[in-house]
C-alpha atoms as a PDB file:
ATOM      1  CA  UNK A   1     -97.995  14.886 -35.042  1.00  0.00           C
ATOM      2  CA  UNK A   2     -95.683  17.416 -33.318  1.00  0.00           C
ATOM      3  CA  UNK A   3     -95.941  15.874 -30.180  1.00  0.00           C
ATOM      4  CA  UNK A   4     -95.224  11.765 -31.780  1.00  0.00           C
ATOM      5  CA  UNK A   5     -92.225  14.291 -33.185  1.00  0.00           C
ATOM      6  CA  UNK A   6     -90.578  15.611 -30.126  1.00  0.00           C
ATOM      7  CA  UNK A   7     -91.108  12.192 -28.008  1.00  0.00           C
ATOM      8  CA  UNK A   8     -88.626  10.818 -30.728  1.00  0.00           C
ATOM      9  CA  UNK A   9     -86.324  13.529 -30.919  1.00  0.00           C
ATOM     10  CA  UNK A  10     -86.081  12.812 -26.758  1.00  0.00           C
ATOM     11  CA  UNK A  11     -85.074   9.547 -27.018  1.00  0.00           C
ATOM     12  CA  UNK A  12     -82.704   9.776 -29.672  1.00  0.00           C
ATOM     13  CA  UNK A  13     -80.786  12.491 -27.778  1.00  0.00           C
ATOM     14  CA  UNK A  14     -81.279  10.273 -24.435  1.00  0.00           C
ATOM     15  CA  UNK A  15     -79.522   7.435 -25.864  1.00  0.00           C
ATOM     16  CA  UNK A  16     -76.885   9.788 -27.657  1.00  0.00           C
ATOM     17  CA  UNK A  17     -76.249  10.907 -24.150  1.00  0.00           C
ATOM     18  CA  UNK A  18     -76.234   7.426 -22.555  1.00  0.00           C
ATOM     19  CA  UNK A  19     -73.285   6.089 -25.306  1.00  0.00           C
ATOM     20  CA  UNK A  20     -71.218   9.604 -24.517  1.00  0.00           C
ATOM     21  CA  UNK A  21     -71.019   8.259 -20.715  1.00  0.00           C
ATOM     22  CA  UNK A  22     -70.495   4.871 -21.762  1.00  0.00           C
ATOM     23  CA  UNK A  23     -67.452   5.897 -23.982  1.00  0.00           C
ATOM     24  CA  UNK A  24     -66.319   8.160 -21.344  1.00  0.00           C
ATOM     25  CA  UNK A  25     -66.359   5.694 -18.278  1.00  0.00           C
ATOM     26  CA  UNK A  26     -64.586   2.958 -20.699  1.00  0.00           C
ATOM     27  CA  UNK A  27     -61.471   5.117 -20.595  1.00  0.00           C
ATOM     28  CA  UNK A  28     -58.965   6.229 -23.165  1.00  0.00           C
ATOM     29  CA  UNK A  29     -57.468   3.324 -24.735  1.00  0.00           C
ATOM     30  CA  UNK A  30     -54.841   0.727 -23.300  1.00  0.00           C
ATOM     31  CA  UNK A  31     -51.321   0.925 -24.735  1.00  0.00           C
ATOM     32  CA  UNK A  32     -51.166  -2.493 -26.021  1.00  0.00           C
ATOM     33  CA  UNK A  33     -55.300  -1.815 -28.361  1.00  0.00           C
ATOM     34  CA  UNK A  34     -53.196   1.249 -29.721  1.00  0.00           C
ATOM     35  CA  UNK A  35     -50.165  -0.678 -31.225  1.00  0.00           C
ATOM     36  CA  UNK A  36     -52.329  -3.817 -31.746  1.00  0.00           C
ATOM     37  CA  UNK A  37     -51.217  -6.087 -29.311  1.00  0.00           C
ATOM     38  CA  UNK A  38     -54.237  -8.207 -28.174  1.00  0.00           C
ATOM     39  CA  UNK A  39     -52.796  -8.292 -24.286  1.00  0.00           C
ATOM     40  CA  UNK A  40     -51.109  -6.735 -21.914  1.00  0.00           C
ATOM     41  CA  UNK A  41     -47.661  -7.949 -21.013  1.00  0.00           C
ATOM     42  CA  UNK A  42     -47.115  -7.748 -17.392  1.00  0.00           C
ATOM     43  CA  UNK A  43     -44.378  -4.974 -15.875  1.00  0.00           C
ATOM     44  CA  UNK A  44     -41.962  -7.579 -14.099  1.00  0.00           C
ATOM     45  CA  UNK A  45     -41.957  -9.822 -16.772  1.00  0.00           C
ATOM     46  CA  UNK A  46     -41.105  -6.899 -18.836  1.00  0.00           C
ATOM     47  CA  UNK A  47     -38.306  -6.044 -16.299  1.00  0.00           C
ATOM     48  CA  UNK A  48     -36.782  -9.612 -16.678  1.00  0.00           C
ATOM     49  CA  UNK A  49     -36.863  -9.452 -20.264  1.00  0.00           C
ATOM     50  CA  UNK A  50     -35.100  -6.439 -20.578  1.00  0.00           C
ATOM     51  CA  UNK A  51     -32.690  -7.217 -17.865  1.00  0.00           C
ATOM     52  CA  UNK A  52     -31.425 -10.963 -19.871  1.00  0.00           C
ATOM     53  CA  UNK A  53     -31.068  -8.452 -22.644  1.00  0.00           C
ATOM     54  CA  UNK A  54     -28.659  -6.271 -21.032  1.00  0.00           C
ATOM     55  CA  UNK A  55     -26.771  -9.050 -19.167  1.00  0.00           C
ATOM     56  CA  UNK A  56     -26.303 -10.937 -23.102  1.00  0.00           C
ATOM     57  CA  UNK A  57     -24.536  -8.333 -24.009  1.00  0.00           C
ATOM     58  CA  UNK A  58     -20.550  -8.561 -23.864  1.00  0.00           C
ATOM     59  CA  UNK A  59     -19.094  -5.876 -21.130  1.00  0.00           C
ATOM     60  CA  UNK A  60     -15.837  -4.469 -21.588  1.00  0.00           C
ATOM     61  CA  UNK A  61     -12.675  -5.410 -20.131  1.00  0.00           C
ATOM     62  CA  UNK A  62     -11.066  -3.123 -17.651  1.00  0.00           C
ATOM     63  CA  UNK A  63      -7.464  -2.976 -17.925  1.00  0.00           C
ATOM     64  CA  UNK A  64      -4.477  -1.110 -15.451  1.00  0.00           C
ATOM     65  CA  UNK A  65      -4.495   2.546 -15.722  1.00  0.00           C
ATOM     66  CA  UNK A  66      -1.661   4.572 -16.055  1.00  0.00           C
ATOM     67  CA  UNK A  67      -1.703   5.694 -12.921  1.00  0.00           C
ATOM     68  CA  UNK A  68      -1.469   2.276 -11.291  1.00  0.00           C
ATOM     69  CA  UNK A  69       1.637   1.062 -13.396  1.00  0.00           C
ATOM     70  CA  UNK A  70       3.354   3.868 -12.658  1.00  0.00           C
ATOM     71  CA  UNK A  71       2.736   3.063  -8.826  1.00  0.00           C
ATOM     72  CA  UNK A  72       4.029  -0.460  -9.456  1.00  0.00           C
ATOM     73  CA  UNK A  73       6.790   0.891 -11.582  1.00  0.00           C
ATOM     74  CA  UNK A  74       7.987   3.196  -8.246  1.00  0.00           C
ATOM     75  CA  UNK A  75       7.524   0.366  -5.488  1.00  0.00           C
ATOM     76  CA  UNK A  76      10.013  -1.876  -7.532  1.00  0.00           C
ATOM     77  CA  UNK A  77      12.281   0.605  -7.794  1.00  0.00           C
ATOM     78  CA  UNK A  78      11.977   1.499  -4.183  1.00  0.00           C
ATOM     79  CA  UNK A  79      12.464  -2.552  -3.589  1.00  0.00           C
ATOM     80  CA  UNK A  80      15.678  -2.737  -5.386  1.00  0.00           C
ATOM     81  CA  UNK A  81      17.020   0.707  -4.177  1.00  0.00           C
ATOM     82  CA  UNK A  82      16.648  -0.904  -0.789  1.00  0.00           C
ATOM     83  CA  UNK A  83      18.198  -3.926  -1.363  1.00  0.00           C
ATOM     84  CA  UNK A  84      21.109  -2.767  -2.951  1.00  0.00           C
ATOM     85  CA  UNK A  85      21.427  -0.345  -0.126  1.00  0.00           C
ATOM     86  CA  UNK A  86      21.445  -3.527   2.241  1.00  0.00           C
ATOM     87  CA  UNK A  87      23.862  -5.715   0.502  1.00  0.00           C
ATOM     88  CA  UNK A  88      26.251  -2.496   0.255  1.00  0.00           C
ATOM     89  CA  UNK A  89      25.819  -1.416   3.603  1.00  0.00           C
ATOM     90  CA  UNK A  90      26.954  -4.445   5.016  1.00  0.00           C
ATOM     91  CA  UNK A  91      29.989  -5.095   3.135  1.00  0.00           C
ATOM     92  CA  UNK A  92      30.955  -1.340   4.416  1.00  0.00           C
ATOM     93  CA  UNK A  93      30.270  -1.857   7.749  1.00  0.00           C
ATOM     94  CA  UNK A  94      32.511  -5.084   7.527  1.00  0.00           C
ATOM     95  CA  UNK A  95      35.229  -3.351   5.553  1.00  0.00           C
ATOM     96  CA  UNK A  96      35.193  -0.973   8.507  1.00  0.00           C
ATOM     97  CA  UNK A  97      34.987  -3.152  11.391  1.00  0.00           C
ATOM     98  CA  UNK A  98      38.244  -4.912   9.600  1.00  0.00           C
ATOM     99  CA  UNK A  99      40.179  -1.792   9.247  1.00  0.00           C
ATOM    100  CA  UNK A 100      39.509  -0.591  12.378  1.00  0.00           C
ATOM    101  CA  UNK A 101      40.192  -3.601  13.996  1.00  0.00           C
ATOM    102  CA  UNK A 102      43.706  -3.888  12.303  1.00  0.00           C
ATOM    103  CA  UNK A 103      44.893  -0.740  13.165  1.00  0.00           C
ATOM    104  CA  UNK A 104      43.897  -0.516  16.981  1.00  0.00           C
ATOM    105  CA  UNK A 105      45.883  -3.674  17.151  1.00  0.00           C
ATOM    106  CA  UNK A 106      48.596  -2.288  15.969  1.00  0.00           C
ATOM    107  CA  UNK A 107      48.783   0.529  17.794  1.00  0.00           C
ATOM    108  CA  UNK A 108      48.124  -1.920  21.393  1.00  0.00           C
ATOM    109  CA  UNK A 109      51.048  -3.694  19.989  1.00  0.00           C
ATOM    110  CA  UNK A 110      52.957  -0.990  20.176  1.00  0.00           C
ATOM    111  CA  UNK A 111      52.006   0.359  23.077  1.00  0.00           C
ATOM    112  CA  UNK A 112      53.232  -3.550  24.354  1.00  0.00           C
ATOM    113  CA  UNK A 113      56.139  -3.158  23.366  1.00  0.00           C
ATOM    114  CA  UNK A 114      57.502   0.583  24.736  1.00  0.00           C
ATOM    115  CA  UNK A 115      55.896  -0.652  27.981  1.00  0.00           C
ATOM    116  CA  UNK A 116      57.154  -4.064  27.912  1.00  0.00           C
ATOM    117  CA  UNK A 117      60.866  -3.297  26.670  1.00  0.00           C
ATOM    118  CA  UNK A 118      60.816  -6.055  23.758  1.00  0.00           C
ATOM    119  CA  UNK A 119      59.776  -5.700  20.251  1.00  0.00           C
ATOM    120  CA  UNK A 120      56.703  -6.490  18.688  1.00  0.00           C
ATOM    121  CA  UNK A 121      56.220  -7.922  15.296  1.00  0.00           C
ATOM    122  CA  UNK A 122      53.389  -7.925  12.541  1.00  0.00           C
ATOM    123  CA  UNK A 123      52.812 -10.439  10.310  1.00  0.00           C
ATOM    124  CA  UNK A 124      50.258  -9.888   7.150  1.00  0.00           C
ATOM    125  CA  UNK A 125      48.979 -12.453   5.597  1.00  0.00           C
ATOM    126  CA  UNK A 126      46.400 -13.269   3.121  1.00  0.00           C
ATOM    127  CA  UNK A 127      43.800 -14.842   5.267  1.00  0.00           C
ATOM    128  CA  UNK A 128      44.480 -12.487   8.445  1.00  0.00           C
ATOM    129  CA  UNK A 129      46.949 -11.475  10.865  1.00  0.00           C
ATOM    130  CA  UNK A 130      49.206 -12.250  13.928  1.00  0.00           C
ATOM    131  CA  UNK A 131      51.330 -11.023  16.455  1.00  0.00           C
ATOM    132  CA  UNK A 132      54.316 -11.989  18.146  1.00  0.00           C
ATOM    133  CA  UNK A 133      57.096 -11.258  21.041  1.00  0.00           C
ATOM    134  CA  UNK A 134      60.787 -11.193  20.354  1.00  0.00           C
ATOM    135  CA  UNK A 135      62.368 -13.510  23.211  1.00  0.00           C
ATOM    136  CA  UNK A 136      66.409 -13.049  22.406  1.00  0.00           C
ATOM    137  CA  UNK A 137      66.586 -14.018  18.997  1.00  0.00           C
ATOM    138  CA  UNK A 138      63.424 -15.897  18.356  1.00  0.00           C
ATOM    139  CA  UNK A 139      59.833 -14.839  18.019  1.00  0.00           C
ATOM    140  CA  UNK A 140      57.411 -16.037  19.489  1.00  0.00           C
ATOM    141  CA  UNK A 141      53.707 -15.564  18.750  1.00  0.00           C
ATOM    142  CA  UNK A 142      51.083 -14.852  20.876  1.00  0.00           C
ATOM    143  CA  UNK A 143      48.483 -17.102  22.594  1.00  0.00           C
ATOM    144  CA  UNK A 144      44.975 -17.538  21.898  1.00  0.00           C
ATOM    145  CA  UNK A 145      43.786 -16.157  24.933  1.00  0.00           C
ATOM    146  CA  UNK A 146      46.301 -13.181  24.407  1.00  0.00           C
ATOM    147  CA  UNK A 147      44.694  -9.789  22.806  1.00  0.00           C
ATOM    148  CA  UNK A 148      47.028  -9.907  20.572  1.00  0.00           C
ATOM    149  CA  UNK A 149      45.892 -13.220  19.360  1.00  0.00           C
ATOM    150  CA  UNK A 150      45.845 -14.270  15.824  1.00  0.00           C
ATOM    151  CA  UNK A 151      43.100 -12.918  13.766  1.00  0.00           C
ATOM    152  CA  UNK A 152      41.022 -13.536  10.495  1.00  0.00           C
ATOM    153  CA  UNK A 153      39.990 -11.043   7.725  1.00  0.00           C
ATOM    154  CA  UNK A 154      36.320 -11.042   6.517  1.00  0.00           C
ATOM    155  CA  UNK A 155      35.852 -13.450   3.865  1.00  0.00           C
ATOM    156  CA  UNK A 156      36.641 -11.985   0.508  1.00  0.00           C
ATOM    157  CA  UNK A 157      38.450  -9.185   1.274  1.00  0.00           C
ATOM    158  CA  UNK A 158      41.476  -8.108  -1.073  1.00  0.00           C
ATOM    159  CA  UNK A 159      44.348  -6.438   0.141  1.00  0.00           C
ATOM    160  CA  UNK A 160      47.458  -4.505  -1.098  1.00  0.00           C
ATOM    161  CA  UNK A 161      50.522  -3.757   1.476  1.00  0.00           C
ATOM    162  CA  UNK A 162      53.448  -1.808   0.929  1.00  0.00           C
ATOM    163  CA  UNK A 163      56.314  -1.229   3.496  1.00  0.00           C
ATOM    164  CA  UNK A 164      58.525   1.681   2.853  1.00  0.00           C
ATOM    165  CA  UNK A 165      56.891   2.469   0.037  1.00  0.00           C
ATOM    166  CA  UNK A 166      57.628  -0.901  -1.866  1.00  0.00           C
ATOM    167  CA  UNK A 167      55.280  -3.717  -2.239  1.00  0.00           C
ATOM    168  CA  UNK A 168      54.786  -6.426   0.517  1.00  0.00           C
ATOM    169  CA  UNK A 169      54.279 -10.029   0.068  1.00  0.00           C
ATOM    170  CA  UNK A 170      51.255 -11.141   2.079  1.00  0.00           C
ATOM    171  CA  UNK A 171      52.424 -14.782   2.212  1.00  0.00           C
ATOM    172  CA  UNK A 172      54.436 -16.383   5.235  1.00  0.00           C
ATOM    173  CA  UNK A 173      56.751 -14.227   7.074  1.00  0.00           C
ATOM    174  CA  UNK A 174      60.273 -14.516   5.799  1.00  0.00           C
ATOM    175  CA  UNK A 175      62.796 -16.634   7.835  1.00  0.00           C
ATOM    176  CA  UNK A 176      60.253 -16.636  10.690  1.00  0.00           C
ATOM    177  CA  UNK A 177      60.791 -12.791  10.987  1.00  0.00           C
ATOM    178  CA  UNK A 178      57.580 -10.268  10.675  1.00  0.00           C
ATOM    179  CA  UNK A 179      57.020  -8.027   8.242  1.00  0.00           C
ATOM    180  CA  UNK A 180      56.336  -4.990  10.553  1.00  0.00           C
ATOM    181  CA  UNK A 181      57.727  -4.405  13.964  1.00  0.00           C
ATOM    182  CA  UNK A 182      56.491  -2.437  16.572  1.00  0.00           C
ATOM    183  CA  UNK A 183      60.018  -1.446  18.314  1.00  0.00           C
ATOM    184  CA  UNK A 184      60.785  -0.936  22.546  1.00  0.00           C
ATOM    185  CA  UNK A 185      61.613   2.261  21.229  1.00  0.00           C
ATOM    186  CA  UNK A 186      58.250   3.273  20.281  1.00  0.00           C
ATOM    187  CA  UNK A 187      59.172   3.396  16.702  1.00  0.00           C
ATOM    188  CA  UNK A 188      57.130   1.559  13.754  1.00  0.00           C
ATOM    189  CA  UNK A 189      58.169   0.250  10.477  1.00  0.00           C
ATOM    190  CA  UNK A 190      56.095   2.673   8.098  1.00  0.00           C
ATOM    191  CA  UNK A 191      53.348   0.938   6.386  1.00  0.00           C
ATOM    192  CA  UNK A 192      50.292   1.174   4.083  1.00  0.00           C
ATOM    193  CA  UNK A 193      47.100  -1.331   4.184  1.00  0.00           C
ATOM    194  CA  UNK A 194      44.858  -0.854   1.316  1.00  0.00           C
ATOM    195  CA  UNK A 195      41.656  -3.037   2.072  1.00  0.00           C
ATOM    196  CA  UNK A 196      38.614  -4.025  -0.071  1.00  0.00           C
ATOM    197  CA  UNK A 197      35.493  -6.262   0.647  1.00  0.00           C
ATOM    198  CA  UNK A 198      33.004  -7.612  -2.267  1.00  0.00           C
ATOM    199  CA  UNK A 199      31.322  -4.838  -3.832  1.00  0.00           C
ATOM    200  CA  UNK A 200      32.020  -2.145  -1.740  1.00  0.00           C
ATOM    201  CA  UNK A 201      33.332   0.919  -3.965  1.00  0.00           C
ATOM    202  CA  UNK A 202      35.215   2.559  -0.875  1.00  0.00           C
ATOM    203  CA  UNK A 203      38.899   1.174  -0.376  1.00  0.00           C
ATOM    204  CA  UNK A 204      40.097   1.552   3.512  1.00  0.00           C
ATOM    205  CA  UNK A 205      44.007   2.510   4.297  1.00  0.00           C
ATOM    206  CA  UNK A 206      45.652   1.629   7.069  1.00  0.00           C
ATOM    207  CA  UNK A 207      48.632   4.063   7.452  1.00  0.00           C
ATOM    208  CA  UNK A 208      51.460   3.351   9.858  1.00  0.00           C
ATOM    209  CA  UNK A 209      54.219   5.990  10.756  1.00  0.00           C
ATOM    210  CA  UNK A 210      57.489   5.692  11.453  1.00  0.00           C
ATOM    211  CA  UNK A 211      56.999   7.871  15.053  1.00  0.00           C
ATOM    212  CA  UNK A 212      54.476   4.675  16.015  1.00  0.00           C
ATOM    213  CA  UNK A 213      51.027   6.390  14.872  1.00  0.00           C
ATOM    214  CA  UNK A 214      48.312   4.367  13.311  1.00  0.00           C
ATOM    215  CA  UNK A 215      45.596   6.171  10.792  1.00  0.00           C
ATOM    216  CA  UNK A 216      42.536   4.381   8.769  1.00  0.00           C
ATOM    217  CA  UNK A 217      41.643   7.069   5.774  1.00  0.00           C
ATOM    218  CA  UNK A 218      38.071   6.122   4.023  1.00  0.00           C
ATOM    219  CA  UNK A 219      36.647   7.729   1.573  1.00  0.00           C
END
């Protein structure tokens, strides 16, 4: 009896042992027997899954940060600085070149005359200038190919003469007779020339004294 005993308490703790290693070599269990799920999903179509789920969703708009509209804001105002710079610069180079012009012309005239022993005259007009030569009584007006030829102002360019100190008319020379005169003498009928082109804010003068001197004041 004790030994029918022991032969059956052996086996029982043989196979006790035998379903202890077949638990153990089974492994702990899978995610998807834990939470119930009767298979396992694979990992990349997991990955695509969550990937159409993240691309469904609506992204936010970026808009202009502050920092670029204010770089915007200071290269159009840099644009227009420049261009009004441009269109004003060249209006005051013109008004220059004109005033300039004028009165080294006058003073050559001049200078014509005391050498040449006849008087000079000056007539102003609105859409430029000429010289010309007194021959007895008459005057005569330079050629074309003379440097004292007739000249034009710059178009759109106001003007505003006086002569003594009263004002001038700036239309045809009365009686065929200049309005300034450049005398053999070296003398000069005193003059002012007050010249402005477009939007320029600076006004040129063109000063001529009775000694024969020429002068351009700007501003």
């Amino acid at each position: 009896m004790l030994a029918i005993g022991s032969s059956a308490g052996i086996r029982d703790r043989d196979s006790g042992f035998v379903e202890q290693q077949q638990h153990a070599s089974a492994g702990p269990p899978s995610d998807s027997s834990r939470f119930g799920c009767t298979g396992a999903i694979p990992l990349a179509q997991r990955c695509c899954s969550q990937s159409r789920i993240s691309n469904s969703q609506p992204r936010p708009q970026r808009g202009f940060t502050l920092v670029e509209l204010l770089v915007v804001v200071a290269i159009a105002g840099i644009l227009a600085a420049a261009l009004v710079i441009a269109t004003g610069g060249g209006a005051e180079r013109r008004l220059s070149d004109a005033s300039g012009e004028f009165a080294a012309r006058v003073m050559h005239a001049c200078e014509a005359a005391e050498l040449g022993g006849r008087n000079v005259g000056v007539e102003l007009r609105g859409d430029g200038y000429a010289f010309s030569r007194l021959n007895g009584s008459t005057w005569e007006p330079f050629g074309k190919a003379d440097a004292l030829r007739p000249r034009r102002w710059p178009e759109g360019l106001r003007l505003k003469a006086t002569r003594d100190g009263r004002p001038l008319d700036l239309g045809e020379a009365a009686d065929g007779r200049p309005q300034l005169v450049c005398f053999a003498s070296g003398e000069l009928t005193p003059f002012q020339l007050v010249l402005a082109l477009g939007d320029a804010p600076s006004r040129h003068r063109v000063q001529g004294s009775e000694d024969g001197s020429v002068s351009v004041d700007t501003p």
